[in-house]
PDB file of N, CA and C in Angstrom:
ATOM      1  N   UNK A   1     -23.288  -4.976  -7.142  1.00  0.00           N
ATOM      2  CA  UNK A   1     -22.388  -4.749  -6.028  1.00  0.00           C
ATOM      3  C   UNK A   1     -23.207  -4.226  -4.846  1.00  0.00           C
ATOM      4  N   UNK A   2     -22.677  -4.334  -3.873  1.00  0.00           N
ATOM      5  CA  UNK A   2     -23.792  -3.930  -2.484  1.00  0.00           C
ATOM      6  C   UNK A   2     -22.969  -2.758  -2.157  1.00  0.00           C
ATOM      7  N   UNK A   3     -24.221  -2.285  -1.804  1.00  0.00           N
ATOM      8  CA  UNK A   3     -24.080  -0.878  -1.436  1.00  0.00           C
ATOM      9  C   UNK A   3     -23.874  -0.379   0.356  1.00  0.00           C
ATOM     10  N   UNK A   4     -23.029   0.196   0.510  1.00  0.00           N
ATOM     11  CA  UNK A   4     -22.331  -0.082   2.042  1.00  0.00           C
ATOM     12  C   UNK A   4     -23.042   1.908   2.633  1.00  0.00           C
ATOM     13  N   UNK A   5     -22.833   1.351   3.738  1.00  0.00           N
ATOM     14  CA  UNK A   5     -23.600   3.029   4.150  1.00  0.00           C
ATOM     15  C   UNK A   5     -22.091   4.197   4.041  1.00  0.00           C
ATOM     16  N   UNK A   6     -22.418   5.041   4.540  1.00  0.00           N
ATOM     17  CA  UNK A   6     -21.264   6.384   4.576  1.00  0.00           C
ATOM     18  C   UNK A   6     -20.702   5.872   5.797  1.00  0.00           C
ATOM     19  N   UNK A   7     -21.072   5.612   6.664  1.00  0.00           N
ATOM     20  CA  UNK A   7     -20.583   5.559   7.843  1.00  0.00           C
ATOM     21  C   UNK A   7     -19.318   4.740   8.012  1.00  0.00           C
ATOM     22  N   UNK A   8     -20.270   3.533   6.948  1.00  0.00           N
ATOM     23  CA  UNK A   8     -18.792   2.015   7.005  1.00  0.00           C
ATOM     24  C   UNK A   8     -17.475   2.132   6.099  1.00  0.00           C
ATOM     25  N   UNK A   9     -17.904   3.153   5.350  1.00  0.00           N
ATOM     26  CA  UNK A   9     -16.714   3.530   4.433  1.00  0.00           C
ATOM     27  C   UNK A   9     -15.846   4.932   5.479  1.00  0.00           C
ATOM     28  N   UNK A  10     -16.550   5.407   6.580  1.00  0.00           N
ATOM     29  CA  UNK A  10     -15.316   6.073   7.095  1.00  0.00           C
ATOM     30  C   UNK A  10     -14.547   5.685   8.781  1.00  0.00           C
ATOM     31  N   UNK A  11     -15.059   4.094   8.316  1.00  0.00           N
ATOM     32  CA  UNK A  11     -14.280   3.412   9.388  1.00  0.00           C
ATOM     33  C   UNK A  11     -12.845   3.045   8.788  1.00  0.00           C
ATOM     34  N   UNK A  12     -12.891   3.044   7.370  1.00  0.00           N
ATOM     35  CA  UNK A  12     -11.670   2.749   6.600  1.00  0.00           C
ATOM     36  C   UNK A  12     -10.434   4.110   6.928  1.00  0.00           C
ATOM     37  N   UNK A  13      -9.694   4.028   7.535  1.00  0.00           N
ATOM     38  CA  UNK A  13      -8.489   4.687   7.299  1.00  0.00           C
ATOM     39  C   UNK A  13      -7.530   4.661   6.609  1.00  0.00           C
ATOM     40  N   UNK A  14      -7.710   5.636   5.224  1.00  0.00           N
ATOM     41  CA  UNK A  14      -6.916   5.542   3.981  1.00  0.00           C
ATOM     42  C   UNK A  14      -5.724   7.054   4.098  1.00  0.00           C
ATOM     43  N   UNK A  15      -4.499   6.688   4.298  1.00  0.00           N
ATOM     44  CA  UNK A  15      -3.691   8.052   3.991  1.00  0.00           C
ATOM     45  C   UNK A  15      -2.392   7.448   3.112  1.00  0.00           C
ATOM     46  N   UNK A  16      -1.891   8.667   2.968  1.00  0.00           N
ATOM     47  CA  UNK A  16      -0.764   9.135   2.026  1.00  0.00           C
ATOM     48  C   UNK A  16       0.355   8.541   3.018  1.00  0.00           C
ATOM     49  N   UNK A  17       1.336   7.908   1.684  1.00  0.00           N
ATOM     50  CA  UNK A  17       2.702   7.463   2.530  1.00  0.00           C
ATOM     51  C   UNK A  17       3.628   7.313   1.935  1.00  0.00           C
ATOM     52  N   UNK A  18       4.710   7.429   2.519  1.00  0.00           N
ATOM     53  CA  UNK A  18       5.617   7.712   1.040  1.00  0.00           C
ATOM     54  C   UNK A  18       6.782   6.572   1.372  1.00  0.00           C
ATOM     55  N   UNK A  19       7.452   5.787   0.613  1.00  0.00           N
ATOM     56  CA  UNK A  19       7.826   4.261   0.475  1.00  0.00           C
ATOM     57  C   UNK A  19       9.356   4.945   0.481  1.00  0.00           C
ATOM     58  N   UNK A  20       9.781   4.251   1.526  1.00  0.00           N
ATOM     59  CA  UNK A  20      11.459   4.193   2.189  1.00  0.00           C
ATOM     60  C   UNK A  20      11.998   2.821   2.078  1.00  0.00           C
ATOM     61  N   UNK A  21      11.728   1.876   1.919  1.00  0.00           N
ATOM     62  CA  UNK A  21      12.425   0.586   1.895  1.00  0.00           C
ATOM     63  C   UNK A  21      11.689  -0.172   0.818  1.00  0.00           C
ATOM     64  N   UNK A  22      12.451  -1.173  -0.056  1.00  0.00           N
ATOM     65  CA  UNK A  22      11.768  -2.098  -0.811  1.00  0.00           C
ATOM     66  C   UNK A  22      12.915  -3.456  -1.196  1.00  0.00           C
ATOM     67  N   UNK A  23      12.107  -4.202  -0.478  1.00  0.00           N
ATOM     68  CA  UNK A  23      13.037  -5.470  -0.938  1.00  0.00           C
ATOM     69  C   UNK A  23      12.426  -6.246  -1.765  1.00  0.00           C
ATOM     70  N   UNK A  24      13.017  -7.944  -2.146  1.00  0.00           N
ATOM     71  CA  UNK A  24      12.658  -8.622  -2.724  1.00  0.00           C
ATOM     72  C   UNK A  24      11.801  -9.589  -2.195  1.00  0.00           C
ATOM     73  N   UNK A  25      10.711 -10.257  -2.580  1.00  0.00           N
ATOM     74  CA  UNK A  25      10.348 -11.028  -1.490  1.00  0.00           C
ATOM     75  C   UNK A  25      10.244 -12.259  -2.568  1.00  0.00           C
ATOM     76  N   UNK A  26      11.361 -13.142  -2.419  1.00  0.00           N
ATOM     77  CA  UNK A  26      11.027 -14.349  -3.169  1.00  0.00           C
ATOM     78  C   UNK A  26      10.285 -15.696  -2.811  1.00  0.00           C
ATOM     79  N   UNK A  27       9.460 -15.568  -1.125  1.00  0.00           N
ATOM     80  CA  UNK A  27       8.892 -16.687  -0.826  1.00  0.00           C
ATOM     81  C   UNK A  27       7.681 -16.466  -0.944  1.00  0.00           C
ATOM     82  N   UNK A  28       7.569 -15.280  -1.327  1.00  0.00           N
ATOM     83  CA  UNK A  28       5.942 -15.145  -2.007  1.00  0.00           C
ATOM     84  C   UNK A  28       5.510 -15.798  -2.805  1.00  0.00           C
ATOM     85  N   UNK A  29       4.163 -16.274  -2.405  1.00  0.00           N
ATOM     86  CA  UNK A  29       3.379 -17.489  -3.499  1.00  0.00           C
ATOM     87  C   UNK A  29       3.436 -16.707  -5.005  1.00  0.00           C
ATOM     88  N   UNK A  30       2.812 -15.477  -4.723  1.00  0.00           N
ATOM     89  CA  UNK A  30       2.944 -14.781  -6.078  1.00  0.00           C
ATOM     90  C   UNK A  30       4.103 -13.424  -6.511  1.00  0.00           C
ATOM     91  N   UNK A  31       4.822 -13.043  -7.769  1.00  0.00           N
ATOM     92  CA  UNK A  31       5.849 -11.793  -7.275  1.00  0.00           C
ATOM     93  C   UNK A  31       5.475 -11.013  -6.740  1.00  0.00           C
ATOM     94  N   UNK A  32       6.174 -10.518  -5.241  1.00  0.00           N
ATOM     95  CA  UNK A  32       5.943  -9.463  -4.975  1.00  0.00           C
ATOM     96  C   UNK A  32       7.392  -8.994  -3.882  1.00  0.00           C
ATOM     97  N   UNK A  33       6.716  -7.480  -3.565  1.00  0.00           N
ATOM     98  CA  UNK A  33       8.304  -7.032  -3.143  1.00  0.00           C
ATOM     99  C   UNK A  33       7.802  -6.674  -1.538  1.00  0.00           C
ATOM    100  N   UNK A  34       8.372  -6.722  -0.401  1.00  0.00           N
ATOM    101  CA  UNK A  34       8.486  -6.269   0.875  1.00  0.00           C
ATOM    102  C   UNK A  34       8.457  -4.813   0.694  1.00  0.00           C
ATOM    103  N   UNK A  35       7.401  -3.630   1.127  1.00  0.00           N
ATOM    104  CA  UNK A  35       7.233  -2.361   0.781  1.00  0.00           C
ATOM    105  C   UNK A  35       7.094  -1.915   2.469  1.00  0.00           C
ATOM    106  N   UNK A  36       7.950  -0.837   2.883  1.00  0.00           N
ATOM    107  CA  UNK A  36       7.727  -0.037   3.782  1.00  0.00           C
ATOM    108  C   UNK A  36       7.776   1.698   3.478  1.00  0.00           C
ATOM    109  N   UNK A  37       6.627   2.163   4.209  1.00  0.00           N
ATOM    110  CA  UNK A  37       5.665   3.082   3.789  1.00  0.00           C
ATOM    111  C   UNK A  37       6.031   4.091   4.899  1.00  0.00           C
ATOM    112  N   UNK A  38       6.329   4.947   5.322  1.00  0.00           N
ATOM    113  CA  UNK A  38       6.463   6.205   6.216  1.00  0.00           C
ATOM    114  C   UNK A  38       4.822   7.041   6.044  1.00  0.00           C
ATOM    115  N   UNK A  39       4.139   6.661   7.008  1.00  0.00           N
ATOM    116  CA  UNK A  39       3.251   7.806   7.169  1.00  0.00           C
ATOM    117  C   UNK A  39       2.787   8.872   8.199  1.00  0.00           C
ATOM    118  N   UNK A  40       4.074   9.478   8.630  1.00  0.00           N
ATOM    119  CA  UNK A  40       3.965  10.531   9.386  1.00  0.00           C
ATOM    120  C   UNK A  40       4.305  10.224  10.532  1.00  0.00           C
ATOM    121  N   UNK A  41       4.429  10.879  11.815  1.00  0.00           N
ATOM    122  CA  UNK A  41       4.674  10.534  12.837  1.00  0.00           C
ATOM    123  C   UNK A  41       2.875   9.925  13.905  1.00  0.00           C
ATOM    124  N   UNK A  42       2.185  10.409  13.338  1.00  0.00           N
ATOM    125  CA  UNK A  42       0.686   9.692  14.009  1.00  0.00           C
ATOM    126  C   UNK A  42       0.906   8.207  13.660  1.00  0.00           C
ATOM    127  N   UNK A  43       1.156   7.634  12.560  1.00  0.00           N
ATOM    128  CA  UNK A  43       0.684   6.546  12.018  1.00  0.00           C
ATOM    129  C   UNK A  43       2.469   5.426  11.942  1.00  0.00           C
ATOM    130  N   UNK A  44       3.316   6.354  11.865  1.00  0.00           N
ATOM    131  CA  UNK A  44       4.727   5.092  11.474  1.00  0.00           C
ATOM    132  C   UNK A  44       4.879   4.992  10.399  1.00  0.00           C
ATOM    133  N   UNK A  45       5.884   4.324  10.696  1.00  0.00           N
ATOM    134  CA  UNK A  45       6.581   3.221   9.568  1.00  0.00           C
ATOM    135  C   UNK A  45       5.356   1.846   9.449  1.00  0.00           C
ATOM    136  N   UNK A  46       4.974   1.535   8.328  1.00  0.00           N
ATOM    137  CA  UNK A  46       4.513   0.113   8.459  1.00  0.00           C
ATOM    138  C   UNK A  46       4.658  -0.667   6.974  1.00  0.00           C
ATOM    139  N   UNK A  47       4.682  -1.765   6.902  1.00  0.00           N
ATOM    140  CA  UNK A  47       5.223  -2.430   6.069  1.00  0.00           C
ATOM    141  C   UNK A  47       4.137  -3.720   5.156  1.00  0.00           C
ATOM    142  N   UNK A  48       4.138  -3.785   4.400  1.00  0.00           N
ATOM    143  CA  UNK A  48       3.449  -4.463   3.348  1.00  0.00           C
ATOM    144  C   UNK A  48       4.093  -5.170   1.963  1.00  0.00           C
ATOM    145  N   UNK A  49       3.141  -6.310   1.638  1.00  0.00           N
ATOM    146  CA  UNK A  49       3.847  -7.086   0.880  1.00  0.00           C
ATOM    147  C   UNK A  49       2.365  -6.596  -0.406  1.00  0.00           C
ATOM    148  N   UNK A  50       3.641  -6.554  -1.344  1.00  0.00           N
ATOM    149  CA  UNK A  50       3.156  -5.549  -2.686  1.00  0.00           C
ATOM    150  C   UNK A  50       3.102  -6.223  -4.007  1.00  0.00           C
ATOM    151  N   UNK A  51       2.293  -7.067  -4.532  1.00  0.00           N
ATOM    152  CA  UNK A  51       2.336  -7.200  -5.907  1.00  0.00           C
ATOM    153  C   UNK A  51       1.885  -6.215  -6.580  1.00  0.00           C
ATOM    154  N   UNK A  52       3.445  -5.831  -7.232  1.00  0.00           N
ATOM    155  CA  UNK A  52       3.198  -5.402  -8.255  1.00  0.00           C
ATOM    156  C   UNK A  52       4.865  -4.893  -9.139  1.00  0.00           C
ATOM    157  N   UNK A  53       5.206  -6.076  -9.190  1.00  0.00           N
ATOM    158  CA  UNK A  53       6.382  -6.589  -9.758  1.00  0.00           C
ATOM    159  C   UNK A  53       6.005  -6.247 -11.327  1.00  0.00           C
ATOM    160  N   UNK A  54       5.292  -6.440 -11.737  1.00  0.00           N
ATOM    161  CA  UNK A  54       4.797  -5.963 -13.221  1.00  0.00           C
ATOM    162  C   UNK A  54       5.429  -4.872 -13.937  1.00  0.00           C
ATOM    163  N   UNK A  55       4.837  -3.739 -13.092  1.00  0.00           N
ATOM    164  CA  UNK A  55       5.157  -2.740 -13.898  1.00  0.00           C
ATOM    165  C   UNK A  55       5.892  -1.827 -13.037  1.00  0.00           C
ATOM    166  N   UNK A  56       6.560  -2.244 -11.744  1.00  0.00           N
ATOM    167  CA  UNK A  56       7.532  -1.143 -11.313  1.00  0.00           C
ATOM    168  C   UNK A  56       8.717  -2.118 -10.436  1.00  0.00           C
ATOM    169  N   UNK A  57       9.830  -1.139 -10.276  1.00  0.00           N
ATOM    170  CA  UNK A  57      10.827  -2.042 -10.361  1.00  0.00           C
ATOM    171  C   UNK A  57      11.298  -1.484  -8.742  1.00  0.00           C
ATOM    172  N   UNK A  58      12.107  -2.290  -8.126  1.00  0.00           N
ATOM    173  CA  UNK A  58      12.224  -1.602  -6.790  1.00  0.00           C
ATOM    174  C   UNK A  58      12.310  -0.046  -6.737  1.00  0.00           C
ATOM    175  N   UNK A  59      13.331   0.360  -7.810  1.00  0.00           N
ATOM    176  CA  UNK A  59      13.961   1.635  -7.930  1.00  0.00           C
ATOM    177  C   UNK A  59      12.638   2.560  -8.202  1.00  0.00           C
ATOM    178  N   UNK A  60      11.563   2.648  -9.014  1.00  0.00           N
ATOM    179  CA  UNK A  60      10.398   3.117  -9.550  1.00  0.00           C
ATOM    180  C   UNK A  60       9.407   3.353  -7.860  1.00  0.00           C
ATOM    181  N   UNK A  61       9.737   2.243  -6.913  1.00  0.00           N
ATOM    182  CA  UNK A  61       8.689   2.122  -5.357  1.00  0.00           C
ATOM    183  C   UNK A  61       8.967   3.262  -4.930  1.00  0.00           C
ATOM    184  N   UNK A  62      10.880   3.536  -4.334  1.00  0.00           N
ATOM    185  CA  UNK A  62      11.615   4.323  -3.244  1.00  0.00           C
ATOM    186  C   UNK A  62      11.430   5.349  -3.498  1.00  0.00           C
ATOM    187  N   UNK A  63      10.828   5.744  -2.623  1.00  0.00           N
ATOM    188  CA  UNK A  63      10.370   7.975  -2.197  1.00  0.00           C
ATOM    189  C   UNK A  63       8.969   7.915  -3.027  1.00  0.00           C
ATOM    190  N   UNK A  64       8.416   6.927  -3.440  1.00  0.00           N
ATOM    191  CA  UNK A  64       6.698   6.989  -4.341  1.00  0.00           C
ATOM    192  C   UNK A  64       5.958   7.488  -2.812  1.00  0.00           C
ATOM    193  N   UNK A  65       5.092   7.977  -3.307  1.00  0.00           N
ATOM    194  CA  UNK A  65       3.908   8.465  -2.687  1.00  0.00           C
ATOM    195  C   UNK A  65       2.805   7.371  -3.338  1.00  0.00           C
ATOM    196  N   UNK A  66       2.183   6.465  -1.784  1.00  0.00           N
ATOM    197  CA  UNK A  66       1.117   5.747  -1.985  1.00  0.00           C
ATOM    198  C   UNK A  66       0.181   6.083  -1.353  1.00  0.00           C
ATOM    199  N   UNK A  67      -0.953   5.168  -1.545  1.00  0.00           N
ATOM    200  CA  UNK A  67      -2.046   5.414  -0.847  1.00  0.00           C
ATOM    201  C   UNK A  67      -2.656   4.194  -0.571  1.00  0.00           C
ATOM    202  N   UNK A  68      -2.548   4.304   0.977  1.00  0.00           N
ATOM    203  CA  UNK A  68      -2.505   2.653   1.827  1.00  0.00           C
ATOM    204  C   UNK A  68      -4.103   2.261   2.704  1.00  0.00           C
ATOM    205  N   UNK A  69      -4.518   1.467   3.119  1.00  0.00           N
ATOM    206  CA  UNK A  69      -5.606   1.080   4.166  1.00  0.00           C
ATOM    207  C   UNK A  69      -4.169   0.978   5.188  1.00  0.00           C
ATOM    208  N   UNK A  70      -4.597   1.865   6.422  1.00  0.00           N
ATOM    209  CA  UNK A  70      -3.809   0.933   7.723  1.00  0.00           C
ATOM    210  C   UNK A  70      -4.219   0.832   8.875  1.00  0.00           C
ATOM    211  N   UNK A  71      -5.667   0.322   8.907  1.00  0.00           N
ATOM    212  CA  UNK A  71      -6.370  -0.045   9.724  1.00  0.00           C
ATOM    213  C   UNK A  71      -6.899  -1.590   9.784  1.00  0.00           C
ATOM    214  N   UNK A  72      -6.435  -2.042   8.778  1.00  0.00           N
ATOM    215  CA  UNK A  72      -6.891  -3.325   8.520  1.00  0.00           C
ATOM    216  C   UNK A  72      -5.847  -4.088   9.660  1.00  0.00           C
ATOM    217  N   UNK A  73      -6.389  -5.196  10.096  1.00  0.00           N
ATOM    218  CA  UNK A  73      -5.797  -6.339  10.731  1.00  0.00           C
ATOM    219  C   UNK A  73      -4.102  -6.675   9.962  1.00  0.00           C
ATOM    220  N   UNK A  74      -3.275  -6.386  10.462  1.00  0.00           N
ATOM    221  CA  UNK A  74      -2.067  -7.402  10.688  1.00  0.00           C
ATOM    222  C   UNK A  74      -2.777  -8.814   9.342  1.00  0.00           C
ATOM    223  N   UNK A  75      -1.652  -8.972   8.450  1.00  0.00           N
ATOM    224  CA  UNK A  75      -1.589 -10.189   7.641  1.00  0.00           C
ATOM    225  C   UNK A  75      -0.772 -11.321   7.685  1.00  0.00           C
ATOM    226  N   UNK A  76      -0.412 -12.371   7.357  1.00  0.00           N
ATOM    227  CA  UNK A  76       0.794 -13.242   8.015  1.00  0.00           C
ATOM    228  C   UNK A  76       0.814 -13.710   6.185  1.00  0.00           C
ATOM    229  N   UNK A  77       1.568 -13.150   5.955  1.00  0.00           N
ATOM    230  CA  UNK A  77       2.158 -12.802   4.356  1.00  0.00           C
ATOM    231  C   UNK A  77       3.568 -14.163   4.151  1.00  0.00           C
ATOM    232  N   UNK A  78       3.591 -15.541   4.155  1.00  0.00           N
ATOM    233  CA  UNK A  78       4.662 -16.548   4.473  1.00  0.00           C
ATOM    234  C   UNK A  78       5.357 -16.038   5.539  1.00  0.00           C
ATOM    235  N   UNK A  79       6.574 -15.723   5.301  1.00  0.00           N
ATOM    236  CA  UNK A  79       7.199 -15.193   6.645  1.00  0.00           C
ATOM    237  C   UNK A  79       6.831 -13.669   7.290  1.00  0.00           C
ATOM    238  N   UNK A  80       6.166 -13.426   6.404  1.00  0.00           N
ATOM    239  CA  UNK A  80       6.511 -11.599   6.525  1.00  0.00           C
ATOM    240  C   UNK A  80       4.763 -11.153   6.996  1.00  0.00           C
ATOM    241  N   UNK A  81       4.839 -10.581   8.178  1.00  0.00           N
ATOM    242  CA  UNK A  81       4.083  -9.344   8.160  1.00  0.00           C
ATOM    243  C   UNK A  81       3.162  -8.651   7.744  1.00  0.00           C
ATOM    244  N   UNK A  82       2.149  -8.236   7.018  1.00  0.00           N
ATOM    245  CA  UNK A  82       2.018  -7.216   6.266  1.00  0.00           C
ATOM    246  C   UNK A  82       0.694  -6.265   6.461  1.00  0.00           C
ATOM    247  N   UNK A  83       0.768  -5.346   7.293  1.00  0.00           N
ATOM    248  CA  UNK A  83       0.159  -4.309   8.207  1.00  0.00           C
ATOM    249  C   UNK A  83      -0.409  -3.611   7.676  1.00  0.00           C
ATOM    250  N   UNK A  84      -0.263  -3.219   6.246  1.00  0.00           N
ATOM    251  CA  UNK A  84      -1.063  -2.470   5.412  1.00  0.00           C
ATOM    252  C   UNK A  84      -1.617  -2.993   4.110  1.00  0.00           C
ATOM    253  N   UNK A  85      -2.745  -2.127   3.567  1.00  0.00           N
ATOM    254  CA  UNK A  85      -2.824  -2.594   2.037  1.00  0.00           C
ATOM    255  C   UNK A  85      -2.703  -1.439   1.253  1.00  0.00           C
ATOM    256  N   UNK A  86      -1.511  -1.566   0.775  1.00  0.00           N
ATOM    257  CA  UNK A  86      -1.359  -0.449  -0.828  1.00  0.00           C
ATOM    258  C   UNK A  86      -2.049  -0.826  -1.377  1.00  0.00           C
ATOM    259  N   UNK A  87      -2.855   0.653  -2.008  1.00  0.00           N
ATOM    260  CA  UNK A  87      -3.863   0.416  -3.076  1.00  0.00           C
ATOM    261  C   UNK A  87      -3.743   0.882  -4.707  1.00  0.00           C
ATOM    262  N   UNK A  88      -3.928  -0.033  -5.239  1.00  0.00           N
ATOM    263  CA  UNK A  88      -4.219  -0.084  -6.658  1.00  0.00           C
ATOM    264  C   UNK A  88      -5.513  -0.410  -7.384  1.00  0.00           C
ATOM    265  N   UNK A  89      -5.266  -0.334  -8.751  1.00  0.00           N
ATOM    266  CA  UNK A  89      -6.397  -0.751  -9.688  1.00  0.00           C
ATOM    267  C   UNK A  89      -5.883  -1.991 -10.241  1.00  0.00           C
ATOM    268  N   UNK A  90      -6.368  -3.046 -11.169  1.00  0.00           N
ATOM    269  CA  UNK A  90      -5.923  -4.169 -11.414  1.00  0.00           C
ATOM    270  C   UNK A  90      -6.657  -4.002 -12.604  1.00  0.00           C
ATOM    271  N   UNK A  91      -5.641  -4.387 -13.545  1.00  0.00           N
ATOM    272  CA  UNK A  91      -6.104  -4.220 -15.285  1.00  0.00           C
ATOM    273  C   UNK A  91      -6.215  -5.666 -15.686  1.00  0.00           C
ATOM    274  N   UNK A  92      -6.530  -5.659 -16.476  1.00  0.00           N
ATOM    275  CA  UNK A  92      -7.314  -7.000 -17.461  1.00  0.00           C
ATOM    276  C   UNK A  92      -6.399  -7.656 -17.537  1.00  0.00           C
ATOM    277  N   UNK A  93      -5.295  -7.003 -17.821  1.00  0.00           N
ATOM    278  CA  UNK A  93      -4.056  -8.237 -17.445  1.00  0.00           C
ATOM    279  C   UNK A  93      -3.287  -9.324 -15.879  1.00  0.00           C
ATOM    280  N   UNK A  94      -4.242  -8.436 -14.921  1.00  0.00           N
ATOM    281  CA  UNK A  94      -3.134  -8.643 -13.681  1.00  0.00           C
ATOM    282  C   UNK A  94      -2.631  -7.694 -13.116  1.00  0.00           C
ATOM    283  N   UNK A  95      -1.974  -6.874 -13.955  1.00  0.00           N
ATOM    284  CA  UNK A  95      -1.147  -6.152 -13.657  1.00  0.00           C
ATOM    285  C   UNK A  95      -1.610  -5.171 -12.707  1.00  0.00           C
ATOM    286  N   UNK A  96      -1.075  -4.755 -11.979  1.00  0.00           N
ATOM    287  CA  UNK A  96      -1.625  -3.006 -10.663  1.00  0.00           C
ATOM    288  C   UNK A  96      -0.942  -1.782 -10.858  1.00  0.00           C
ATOM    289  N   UNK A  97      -1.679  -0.988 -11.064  1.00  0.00           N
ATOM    290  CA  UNK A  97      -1.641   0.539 -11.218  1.00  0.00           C
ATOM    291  C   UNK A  97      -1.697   0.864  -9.850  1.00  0.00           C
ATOM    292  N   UNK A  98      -0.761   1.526  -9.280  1.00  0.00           N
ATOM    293  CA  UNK A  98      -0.830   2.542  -7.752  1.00  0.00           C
ATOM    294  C   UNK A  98      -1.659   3.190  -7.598  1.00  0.00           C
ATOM    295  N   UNK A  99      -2.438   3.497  -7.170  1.00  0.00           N
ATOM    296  CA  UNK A  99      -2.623   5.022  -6.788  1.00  0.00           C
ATOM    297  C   UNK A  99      -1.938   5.845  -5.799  1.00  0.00           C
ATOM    298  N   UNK A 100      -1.983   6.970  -6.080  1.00  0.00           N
ATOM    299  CA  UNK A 100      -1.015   7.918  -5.943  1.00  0.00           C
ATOM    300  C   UNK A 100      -1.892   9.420  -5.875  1.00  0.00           C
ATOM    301  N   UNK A 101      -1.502  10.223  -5.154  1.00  0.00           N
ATOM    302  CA  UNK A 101      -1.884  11.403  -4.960  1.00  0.00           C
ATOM    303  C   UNK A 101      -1.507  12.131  -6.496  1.00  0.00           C
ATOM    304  N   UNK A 102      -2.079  13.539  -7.075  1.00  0.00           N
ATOM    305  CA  UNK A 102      -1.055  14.034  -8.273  1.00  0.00           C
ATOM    306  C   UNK A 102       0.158  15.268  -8.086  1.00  0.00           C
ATOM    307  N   UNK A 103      -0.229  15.108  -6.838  1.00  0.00           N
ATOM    308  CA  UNK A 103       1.423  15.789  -6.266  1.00  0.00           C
ATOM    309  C   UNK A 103       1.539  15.681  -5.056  1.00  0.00           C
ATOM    310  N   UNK A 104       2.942  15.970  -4.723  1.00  0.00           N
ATOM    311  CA  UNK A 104       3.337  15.367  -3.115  1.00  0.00           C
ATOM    312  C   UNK A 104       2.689  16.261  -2.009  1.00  0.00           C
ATOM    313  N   UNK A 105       2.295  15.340  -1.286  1.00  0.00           N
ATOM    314  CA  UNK A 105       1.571  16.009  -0.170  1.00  0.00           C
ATOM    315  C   UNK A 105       2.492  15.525   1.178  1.00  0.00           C
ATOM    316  N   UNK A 106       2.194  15.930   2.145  1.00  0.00           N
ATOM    317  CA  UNK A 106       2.106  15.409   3.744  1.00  0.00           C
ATOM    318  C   UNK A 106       2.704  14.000   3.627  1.00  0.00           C
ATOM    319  N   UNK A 107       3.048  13.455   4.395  1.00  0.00           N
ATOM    320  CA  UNK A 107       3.241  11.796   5.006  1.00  0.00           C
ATOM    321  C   UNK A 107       1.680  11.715   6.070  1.00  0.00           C
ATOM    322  N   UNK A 108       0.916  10.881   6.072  1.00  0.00           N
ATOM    323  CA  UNK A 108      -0.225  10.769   6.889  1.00  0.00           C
ATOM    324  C   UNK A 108      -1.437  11.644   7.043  1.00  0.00           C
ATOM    325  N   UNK A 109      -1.547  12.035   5.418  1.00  0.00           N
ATOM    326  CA  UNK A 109      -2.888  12.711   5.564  1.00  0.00           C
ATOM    327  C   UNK A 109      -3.916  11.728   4.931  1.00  0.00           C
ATOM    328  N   UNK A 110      -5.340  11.724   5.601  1.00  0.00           N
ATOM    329  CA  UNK A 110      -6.029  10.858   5.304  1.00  0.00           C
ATOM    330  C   UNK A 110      -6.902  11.558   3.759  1.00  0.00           C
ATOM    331  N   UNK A 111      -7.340  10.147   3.370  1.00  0.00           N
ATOM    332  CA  UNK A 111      -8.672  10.274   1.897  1.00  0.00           C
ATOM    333  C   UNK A 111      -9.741  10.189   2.881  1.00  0.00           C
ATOM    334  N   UNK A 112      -9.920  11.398   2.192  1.00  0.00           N
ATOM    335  CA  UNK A 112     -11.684  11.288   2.817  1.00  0.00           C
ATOM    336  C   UNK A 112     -12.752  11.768   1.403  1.00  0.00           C
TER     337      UNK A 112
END
């Protein structure tokens, strides 16, 4: 794997956000659900398309505490949007594990 300097890893803006809306998104090539994320008043509301239909169910998303990129470029997700990247781990199956803070913090505090 290549090795990236300190510097380029703190161009990444990673914070805490906690998920207020979740729909269905059935024109997704692959399952996934329409996820909007509250991170504070610096950063907004912003919205992302989320596989990870697997192992959580809309009800399991609403009031979760994630942990998003939202500095990345705007995505054009079929019809939809998708302004951020929720981050996970991806197991041998496919499947995505969240990450998640281990207790509730702030709306819009950054990983550093």
């Amino acid at each position: 794997m290549e090795q990236v300097k300190v510097d380029d890893f703190f161009k990444v803006d990673i914070r805490v956000g906690t998920v207020t809306k979740v729909e269905d998104f059935p024109e997704a090539r692959n399952p996934a659900y329409k996820v909007w994320v509250d991170f504070g008043d610096e950063v907004g509301v912003k919205k992302s398309s989320a596989q990870v239909t697997d192992l959580y169910s809309k009800d399991d998303l609403l009031d979760r505490q994630v942990v998003a990129v939202v500095n990345f470029p705007p995505r054009q997700v079929g019809r939809f949007m998708s302004e951020i990247l929720i981050l996970g781990t991806v197991q041998g199956d496919g499947s995505v594990v969240l990450l998640q803070p281990d207790r509730s913090v702030e709306n819009g505090l950054r990983i550093s």
